[in-house]
C-alpha atoms as a PDB file:
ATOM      1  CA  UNK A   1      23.957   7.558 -64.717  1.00  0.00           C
ATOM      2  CA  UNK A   2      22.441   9.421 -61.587  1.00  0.00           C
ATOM      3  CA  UNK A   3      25.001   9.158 -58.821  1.00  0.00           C
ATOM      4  CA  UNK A   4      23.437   6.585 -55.816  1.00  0.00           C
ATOM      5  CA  UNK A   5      21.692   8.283 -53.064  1.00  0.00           C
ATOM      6  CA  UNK A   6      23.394   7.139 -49.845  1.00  0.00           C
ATOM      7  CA  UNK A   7      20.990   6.020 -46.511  1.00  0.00           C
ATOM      8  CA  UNK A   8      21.922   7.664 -43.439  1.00  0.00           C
ATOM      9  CA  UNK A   9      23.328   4.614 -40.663  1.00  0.00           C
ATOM     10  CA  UNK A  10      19.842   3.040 -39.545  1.00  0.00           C
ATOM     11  CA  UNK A  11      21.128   2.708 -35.611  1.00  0.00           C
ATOM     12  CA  UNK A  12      21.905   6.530 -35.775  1.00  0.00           C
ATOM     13  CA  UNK A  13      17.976   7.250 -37.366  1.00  0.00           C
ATOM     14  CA  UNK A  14      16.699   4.690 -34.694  1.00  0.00           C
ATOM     15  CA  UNK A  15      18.863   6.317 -31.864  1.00  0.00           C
ATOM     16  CA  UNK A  16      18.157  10.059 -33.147  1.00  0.00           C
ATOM     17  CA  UNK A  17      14.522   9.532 -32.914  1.00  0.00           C
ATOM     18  CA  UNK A  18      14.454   8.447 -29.355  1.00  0.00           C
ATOM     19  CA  UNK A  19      16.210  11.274 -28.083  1.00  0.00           C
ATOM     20  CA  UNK A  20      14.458  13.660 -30.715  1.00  0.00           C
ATOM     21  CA  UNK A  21      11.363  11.674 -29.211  1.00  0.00           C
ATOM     22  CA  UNK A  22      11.915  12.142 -25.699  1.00  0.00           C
ATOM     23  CA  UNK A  23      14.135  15.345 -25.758  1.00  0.00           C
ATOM     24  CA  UNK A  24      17.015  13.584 -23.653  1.00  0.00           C
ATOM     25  CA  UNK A  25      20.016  11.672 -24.442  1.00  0.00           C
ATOM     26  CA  UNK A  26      20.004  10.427 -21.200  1.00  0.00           C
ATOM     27  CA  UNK A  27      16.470   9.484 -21.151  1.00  0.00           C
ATOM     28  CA  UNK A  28      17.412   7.587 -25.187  1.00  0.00           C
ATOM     29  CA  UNK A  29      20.203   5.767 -23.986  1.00  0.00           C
ATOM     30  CA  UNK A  30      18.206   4.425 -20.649  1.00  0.00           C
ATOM     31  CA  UNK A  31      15.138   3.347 -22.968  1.00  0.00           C
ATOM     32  CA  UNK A  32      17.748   1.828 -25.910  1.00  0.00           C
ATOM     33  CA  UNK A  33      20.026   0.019 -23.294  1.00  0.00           C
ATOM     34  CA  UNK A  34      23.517   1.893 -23.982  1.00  0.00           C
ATOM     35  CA  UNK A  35      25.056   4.769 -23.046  1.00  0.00           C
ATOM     36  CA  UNK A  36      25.080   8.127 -23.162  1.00  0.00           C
ATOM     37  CA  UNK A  37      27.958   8.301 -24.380  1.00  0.00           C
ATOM     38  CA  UNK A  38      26.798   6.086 -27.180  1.00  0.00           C
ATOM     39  CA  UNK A  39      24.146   8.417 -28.465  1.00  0.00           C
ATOM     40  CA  UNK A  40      26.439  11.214 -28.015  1.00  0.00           C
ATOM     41  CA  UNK A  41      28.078   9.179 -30.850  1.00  0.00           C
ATOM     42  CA  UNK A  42      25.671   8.295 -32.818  1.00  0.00           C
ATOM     43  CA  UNK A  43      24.055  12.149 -32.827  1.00  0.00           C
ATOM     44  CA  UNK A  44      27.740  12.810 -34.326  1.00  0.00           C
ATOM     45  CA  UNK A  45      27.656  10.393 -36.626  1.00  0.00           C
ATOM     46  CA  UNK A  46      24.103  11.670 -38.305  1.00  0.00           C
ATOM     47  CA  UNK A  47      25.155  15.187 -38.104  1.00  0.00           C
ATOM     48  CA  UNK A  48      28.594  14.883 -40.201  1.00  0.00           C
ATOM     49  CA  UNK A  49      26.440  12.736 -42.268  1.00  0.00           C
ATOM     50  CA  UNK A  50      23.715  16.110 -42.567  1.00  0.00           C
ATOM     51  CA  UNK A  51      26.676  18.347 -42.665  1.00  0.00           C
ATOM     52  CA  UNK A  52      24.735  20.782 -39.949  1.00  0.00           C
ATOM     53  CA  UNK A  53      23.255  20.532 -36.580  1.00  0.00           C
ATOM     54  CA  UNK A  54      20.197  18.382 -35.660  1.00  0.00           C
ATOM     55  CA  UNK A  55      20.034  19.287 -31.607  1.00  0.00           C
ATOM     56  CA  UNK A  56      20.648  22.303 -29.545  1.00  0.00           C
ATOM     57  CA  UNK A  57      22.320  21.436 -26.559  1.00  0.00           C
ATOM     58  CA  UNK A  58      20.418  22.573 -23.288  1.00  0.00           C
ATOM     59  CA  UNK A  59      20.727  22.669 -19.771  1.00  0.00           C
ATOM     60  CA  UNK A  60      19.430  19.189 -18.648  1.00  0.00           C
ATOM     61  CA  UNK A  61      18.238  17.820 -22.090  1.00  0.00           C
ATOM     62  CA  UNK A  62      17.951  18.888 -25.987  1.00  0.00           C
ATOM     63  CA  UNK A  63      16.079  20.976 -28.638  1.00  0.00           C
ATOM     64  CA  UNK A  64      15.659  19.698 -32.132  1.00  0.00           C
ATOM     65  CA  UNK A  65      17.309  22.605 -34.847  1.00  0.00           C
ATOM     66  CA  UNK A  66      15.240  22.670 -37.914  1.00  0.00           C
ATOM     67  CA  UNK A  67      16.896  20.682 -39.949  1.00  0.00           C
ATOM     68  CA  UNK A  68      16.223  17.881 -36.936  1.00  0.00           C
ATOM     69  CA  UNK A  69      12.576  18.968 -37.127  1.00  0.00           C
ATOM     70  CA  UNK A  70      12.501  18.528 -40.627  1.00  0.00           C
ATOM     71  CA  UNK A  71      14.519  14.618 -40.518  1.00  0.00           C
ATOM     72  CA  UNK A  72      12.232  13.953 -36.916  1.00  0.00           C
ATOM     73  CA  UNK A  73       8.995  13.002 -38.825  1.00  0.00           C
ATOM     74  CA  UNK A  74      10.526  10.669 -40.850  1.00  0.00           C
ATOM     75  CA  UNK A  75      12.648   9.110 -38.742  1.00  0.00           C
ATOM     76  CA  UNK A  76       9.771   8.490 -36.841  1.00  0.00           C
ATOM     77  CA  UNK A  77       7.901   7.194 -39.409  1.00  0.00           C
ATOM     78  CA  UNK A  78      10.610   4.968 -40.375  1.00  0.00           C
ATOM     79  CA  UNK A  79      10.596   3.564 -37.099  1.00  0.00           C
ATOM     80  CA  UNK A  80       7.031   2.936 -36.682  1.00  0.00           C
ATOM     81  CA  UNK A  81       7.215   1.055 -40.433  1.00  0.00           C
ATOM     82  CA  UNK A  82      10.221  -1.151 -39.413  1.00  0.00           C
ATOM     83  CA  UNK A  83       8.175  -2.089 -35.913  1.00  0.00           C
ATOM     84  CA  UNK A  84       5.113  -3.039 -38.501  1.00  0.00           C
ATOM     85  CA  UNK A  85       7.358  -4.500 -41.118  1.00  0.00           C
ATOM     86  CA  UNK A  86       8.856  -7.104 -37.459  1.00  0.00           C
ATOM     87  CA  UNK A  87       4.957  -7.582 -36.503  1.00  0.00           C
ATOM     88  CA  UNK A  88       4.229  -8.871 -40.222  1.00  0.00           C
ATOM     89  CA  UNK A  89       7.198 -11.291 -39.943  1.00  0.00           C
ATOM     90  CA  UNK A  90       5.825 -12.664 -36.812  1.00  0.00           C
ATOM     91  CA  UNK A  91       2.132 -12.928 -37.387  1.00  0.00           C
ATOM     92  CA  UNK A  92       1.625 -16.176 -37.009  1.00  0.00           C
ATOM     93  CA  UNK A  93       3.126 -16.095 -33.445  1.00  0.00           C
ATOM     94  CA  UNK A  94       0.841 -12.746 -32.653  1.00  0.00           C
ATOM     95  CA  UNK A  95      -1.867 -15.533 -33.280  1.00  0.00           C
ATOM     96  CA  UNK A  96      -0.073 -17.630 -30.222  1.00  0.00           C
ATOM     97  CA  UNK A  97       1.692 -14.783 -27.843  1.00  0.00           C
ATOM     98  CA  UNK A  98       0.063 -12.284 -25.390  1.00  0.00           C
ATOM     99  CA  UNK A  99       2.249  -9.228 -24.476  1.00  0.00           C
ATOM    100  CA  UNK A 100       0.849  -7.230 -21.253  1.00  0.00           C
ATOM    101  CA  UNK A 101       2.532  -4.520 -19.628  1.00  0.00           C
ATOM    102  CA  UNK A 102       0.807  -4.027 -15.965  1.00  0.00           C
ATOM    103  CA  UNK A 103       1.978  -2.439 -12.475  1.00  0.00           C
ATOM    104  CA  UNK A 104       3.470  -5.416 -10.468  1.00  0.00           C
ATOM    105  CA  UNK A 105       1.105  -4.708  -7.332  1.00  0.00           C
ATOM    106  CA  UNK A 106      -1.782  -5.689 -10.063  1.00  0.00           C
ATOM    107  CA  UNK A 107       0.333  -8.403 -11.391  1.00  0.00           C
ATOM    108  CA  UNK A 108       1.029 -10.235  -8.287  1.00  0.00           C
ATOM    109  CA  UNK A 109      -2.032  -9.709  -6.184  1.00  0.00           C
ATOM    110  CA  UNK A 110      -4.841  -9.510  -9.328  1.00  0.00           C
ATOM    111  CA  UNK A 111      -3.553 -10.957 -12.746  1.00  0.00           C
ATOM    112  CA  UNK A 112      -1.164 -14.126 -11.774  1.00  0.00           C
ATOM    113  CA  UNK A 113      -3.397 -15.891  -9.944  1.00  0.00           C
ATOM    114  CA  UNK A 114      -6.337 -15.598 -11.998  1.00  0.00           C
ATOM    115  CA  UNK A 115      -3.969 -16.685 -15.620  1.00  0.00           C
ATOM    116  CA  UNK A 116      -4.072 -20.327 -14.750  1.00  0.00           C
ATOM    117  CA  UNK A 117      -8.058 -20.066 -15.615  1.00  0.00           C
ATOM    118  CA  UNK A 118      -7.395 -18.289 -18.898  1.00  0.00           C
ATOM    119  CA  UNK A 119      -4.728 -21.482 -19.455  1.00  0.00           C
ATOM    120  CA  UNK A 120      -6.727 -23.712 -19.501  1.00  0.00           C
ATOM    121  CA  UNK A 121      -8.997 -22.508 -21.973  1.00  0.00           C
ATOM    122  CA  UNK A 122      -6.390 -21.665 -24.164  1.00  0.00           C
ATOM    123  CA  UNK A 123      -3.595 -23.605 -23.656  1.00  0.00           C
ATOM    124  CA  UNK A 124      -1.783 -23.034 -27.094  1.00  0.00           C
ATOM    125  CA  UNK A 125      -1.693 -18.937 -26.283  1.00  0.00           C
ATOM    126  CA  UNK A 126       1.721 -17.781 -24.272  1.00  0.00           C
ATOM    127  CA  UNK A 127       1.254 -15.117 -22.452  1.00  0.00           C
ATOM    128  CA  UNK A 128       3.940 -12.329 -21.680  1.00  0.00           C
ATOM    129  CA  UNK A 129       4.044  -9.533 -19.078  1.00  0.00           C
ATOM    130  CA  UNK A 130       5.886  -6.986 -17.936  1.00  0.00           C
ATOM    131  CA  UNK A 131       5.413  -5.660 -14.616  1.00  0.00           C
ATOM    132  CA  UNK A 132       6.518  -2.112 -14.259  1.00  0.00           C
ATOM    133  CA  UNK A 133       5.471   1.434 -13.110  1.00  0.00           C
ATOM    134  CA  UNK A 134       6.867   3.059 -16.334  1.00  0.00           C
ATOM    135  CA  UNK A 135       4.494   4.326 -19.591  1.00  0.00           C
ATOM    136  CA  UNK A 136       4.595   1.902 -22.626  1.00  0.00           C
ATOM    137  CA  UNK A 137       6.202   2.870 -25.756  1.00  0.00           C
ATOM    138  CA  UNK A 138       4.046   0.715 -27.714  1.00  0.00           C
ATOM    139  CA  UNK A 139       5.136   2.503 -30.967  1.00  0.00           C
ATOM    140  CA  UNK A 140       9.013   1.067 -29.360  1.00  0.00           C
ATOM    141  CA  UNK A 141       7.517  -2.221 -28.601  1.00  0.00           C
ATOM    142  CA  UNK A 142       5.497  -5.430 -29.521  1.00  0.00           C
ATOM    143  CA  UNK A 143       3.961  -4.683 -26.529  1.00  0.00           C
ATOM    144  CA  UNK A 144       0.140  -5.332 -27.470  1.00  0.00           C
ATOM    145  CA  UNK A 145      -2.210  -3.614 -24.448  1.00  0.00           C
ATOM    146  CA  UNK A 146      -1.158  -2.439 -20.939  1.00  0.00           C
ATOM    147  CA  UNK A 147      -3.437  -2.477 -17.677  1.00  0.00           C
ATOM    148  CA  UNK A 148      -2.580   0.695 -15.901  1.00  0.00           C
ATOM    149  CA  UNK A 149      -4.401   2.254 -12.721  1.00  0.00           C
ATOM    150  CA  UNK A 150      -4.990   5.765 -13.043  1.00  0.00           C
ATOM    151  CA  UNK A 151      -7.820   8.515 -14.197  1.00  0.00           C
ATOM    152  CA  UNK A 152      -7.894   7.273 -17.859  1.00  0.00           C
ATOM    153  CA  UNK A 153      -7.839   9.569 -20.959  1.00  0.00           C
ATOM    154  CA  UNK A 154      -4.569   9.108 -22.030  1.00  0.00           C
ATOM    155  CA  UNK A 155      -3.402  10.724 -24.729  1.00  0.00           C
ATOM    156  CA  UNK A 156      -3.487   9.224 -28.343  1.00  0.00           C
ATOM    157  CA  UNK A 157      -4.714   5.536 -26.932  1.00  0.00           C
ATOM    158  CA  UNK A 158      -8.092   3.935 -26.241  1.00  0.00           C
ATOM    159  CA  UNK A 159      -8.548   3.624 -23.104  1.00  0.00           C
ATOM    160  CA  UNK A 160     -11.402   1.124 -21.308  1.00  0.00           C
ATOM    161  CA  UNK A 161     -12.206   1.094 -17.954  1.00  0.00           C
ATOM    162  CA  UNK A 162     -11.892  -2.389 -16.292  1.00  0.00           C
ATOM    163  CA  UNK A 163     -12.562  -1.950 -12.982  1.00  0.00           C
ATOM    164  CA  UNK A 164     -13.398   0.836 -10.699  1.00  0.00           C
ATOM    165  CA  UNK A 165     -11.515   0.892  -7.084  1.00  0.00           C
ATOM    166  CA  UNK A 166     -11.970   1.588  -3.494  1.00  0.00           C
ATOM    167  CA  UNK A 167     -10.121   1.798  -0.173  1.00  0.00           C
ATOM    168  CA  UNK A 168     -10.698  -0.888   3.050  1.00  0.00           C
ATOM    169  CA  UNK A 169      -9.111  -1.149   5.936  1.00  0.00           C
ATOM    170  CA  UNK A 170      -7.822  -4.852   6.304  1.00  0.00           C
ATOM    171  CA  UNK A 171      -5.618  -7.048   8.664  1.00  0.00           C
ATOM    172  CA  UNK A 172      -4.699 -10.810   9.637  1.00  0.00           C
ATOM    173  CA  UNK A 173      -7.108 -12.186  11.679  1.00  0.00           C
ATOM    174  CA  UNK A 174      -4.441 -12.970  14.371  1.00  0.00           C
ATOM    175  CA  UNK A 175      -3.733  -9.072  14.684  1.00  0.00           C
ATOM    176  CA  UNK A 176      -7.157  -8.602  16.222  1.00  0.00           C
ATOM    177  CA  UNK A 177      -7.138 -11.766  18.606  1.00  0.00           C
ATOM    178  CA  UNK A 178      -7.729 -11.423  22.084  1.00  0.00           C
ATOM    179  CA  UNK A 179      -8.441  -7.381  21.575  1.00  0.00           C
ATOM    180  CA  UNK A 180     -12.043  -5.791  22.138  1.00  0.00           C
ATOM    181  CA  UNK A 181     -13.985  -5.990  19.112  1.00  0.00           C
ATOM    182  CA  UNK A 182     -13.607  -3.017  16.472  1.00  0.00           C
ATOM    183  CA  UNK A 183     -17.006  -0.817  16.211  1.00  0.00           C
ATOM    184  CA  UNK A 184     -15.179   2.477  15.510  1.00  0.00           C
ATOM    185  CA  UNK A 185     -12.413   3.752  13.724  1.00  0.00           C
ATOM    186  CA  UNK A 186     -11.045   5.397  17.828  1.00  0.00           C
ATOM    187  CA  UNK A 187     -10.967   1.441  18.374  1.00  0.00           C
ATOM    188  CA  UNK A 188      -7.430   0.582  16.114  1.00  0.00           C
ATOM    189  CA  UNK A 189      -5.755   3.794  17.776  1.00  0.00           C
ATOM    190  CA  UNK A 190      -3.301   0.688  20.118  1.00  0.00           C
ATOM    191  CA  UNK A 191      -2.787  -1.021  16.503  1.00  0.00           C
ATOM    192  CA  UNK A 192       0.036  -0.954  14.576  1.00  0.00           C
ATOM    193  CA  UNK A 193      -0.003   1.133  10.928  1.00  0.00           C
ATOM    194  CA  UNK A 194       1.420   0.137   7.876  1.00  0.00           C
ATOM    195  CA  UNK A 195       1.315   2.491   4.627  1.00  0.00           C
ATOM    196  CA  UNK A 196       1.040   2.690   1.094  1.00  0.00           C
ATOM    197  CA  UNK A 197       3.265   4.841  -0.707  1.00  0.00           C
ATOM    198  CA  UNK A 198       3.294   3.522  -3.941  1.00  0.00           C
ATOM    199  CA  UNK A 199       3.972   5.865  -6.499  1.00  0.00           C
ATOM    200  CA  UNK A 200       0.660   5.311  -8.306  1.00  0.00           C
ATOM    201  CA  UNK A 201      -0.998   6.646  -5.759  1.00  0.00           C
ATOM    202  CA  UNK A 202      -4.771   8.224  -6.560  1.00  0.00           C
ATOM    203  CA  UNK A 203      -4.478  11.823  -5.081  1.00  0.00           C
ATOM    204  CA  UNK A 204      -8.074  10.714  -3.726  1.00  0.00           C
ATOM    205  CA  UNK A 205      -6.631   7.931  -1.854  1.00  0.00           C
ATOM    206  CA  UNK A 206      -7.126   8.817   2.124  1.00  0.00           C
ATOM    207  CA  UNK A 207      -4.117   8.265   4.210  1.00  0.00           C
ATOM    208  CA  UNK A 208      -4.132   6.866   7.278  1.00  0.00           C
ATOM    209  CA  UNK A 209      -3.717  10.621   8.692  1.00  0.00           C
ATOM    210  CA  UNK A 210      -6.574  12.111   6.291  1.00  0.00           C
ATOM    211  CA  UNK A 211      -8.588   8.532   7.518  1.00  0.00           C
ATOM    212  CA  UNK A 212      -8.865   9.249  10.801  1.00  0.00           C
ATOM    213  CA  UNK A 213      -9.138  13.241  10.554  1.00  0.00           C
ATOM    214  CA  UNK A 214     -11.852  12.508   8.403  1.00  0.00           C
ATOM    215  CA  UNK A 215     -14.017  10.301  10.954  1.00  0.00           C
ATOM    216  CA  UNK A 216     -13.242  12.521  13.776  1.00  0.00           C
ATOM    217  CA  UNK A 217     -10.728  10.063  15.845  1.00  0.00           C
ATOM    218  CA  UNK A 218      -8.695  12.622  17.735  1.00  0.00           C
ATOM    219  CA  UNK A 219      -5.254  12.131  18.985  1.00  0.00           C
ATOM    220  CA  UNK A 220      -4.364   9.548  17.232  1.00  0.00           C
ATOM    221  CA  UNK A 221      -0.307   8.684  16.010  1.00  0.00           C
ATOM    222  CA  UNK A 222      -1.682   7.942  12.414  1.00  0.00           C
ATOM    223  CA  UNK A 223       2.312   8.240  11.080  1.00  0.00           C
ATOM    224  CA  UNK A 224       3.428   5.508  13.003  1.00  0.00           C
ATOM    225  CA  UNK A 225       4.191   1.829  11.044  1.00  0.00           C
ATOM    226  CA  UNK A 226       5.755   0.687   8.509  1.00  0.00           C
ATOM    227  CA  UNK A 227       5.909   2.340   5.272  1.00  0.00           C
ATOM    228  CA  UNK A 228       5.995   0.147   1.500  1.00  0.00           C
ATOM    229  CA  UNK A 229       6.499   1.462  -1.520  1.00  0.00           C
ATOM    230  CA  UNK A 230       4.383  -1.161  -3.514  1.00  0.00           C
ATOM    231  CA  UNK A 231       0.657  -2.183  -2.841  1.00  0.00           C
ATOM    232  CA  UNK A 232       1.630  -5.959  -2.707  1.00  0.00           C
ATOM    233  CA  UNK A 233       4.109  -5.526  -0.323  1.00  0.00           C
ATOM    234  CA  UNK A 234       2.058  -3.463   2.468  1.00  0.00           C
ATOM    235  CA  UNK A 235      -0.806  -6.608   1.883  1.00  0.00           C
ATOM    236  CA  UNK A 236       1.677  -8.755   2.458  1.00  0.00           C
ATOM    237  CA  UNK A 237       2.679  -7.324   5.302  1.00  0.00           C
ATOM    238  CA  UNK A 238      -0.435  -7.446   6.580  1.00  0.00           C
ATOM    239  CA  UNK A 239      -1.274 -11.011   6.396  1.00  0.00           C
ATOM    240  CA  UNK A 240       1.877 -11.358   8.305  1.00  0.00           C
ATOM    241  CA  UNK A 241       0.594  -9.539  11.269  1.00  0.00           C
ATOM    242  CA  UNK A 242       2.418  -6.254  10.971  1.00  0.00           C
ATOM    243  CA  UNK A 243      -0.696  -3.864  11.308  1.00  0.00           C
ATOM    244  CA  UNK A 244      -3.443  -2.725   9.773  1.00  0.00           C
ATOM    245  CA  UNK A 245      -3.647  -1.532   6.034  1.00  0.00           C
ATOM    246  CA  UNK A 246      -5.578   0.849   3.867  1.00  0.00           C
ATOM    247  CA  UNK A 247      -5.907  -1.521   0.684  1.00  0.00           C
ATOM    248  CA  UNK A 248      -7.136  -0.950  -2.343  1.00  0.00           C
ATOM    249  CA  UNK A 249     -10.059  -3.590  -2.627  1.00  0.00           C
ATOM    250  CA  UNK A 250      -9.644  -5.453  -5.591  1.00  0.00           C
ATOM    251  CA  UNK A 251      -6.006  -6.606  -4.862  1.00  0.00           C
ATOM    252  CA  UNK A 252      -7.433  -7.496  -1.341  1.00  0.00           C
ATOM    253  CA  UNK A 253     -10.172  -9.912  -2.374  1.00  0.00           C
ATOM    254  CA  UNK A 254      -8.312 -12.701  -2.517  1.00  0.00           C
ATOM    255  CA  UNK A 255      -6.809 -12.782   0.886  1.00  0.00           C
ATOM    256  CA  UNK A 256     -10.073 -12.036   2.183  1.00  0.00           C
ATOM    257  CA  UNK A 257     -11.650 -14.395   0.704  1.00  0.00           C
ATOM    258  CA  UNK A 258      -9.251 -17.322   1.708  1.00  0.00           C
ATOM    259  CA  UNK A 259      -9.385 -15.905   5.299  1.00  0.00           C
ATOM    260  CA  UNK A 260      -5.947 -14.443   5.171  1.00  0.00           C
ATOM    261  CA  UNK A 261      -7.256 -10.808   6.077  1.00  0.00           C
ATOM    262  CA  UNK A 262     -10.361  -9.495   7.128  1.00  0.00           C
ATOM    263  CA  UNK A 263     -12.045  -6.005   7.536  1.00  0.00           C
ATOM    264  CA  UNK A 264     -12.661  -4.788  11.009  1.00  0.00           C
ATOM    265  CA  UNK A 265     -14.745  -2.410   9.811  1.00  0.00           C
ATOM    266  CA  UNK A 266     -16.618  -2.691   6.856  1.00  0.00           C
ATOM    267  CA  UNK A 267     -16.738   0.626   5.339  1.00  0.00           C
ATOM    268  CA  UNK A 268     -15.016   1.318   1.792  1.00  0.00           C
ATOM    269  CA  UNK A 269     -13.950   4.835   0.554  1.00  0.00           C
ATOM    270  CA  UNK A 270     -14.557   5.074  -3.175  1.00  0.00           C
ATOM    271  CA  UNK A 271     -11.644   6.558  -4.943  1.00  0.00           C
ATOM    272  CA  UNK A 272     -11.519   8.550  -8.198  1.00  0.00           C
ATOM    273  CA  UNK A 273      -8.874   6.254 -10.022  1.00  0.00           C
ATOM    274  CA  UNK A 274      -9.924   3.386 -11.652  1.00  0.00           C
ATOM    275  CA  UNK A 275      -7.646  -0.028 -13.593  1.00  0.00           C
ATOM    276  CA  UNK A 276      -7.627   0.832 -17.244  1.00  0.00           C
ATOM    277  CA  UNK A 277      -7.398  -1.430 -20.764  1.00  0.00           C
ATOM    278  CA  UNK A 278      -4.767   0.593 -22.809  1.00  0.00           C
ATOM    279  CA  UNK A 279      -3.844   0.263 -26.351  1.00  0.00           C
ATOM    280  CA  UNK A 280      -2.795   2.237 -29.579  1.00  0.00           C
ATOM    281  CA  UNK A 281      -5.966   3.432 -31.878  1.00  0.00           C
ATOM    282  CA  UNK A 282      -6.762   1.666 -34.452  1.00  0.00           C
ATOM    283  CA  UNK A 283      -4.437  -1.140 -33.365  1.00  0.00           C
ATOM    284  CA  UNK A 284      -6.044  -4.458 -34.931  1.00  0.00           C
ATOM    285  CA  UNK A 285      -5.160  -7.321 -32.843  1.00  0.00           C
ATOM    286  CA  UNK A 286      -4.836 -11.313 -34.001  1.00  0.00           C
ATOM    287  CA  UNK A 287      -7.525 -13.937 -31.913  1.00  0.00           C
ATOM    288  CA  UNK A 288      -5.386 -14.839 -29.157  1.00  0.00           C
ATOM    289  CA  UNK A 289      -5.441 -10.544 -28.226  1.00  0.00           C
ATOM    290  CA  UNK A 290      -9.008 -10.293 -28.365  1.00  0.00           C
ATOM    291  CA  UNK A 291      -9.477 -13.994 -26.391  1.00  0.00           C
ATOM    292  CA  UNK A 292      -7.312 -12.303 -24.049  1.00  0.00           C
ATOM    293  CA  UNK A 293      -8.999  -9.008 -23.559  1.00  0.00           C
ATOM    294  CA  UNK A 294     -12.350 -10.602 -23.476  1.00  0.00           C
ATOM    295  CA  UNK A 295     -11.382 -13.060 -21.076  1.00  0.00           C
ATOM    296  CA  UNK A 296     -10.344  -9.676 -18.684  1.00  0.00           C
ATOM    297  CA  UNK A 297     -13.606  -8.566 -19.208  1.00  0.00           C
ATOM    298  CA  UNK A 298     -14.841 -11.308 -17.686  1.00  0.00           C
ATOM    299  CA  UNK A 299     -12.605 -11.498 -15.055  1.00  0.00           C
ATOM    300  CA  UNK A 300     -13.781  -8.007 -13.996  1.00  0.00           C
ATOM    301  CA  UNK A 301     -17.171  -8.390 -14.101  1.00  0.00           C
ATOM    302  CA  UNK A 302     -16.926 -11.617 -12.231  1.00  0.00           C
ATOM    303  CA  UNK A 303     -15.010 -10.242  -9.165  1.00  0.00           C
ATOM    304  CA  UNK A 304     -15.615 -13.187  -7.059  1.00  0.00           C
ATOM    305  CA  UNK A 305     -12.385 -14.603  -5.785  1.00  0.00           C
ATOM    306  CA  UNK A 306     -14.091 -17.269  -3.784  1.00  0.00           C
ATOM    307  CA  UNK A 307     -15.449 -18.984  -7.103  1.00  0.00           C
ATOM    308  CA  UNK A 308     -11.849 -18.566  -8.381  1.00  0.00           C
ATOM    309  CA  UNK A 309     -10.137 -20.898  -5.590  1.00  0.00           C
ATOM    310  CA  UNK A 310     -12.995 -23.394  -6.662  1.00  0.00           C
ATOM    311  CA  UNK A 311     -12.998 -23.433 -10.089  1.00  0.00           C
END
């Protein structure tokens, strides 16, 4: 009788190829939820269990040996299996569950208040996002598309463009009461600034500095204001009065529309980044995913926030 061939410890494959993955056990533990310590263990555990080395222990992260190499592709094909093997056990709820991954500036000024619309038409589908700045792991995850702003062409996914983006200068009405009217950018040099810094900033995005340099208003404080590290929150702060705003359009609409802003001057600067549909290739998605991304589609093409406070 051959002698039984023993499996290596399945949480020490699934921790192994995160760090193998992302070449960090720091980086493994934040994306599996424990700690470093914890993979530390786990690494220990797979290499008494391989009798030799599987990482070489760097500065600031790791190096697979070749006997890691070697166990890396499997593991990793493991991994992917056991995330297919969990979709096929939940199929029928694919058919009823929506999992989106989008920045939360999109989420909360875009997406949200828009979803009651794609509600009502489908009122059996649940729909799930998660609003954060990071890249999906949607080999990691049931995570089904993403929405992500950026120049597209990322690696090893399709990637659709949704909607293309530019820059206006907005603020509440009530900022502007009482002042001369606006017929020149030299004409908001007594207004208060706020800025943008989000971190998904397009590099082609103007600055309120790079703004005015750029229309030839001289002498103007264009650092001054208040400084957000979200899109949302510098709109917001905006309809309450605190100062003018380079916005990106589309996440303005709707408070222009119900009156909430409005743009001084009506020039837009085009930018070169653009909201993008993201998924695996060759992913094959269940109706409620392609009701979903069709109904996005729509949405896009639509634009018109007005006939979305009526409908």
């Amino acid at each position: 009788m051959e002698p039984k061939e023993v499996m290596p410890p399945f949480l020490s494959v699934r921790v192994f190829e995160a760090a193998a993955r992302l070449a960090s056990f720091a980086r493994a533990a934040e994306e599996l939820g424990i700690t470093a310590g914890a993979v530390s263990q786990h690494i220990r555990i797979l290499e008494e269990f391989a009798g030799q080395p599987l990482f070489r222990r760097l500065g600031r992260g790791v190096e697979l040996t070749e006997a890691g190499k070697a166990a890396f592709g499997h593991a990793s094909a493991a991994m992917a299996e056991m995330l297919q093997a969990g979709r096929a056990m939940r199929a029928s709820l694919r058919g009823r569950r929506i999992s989106i991954s989008t920045a939360p500036s999109f989420a909360s000024k875009w997406l949200i208040p828009r979803l009651s619309k794609f509600q009502d038409r489908y009122p059996d589908v649940e729909v799930r996002m998660s609003a954060d700045m990071g890249l999906v792991d949607f080999a990691g995850s049931d995570m089904d598309f993403a929405i992500r702003y950026g120049p597209g062409g990322y690696e090893g996914l399709h990637c659709e463009r949704l909607m293309s983006e530019s820059v206006v200068v907005v603020a509440s009405p009530r900022l502007l009461e009482g002042r001369p009217p606006v017929n020149s950018p030299a004409d908001l040099a007594g207004l208060p600034l706020i800025h943008d810094d989000s971190s998904e900033r397009d590099p082609a995005c103007p600055t309120w500095t790079m703004w005015f340099a750029a229309r030839g208003a001289r002498n103007i404080d264009a650092e001054r204001g208040m400084r957000f590290n979200q899109s949302s929150l510098a709109l917001e702060a905006a309809v309450a009065g605190k100062g003018l705003v380079l916005a990106k359009r589309q996440l303005a609409l709707r408070d222009i529309a119900a009156g909430l802003l409005v743009t001084p001057l009506e020039e837009s600067a085009p930018v070169s980044f653009a909201y993008w549909l993201v998924w695996p290739r060759g992913r094959r998605f269940e109706p409620a995913q392609i009701a979903f991304l069709e109904w996005l589609r729509e949405q896009a093409i639509e634009g018109d926030p007005v006939a979305d406070q009526t409908a």
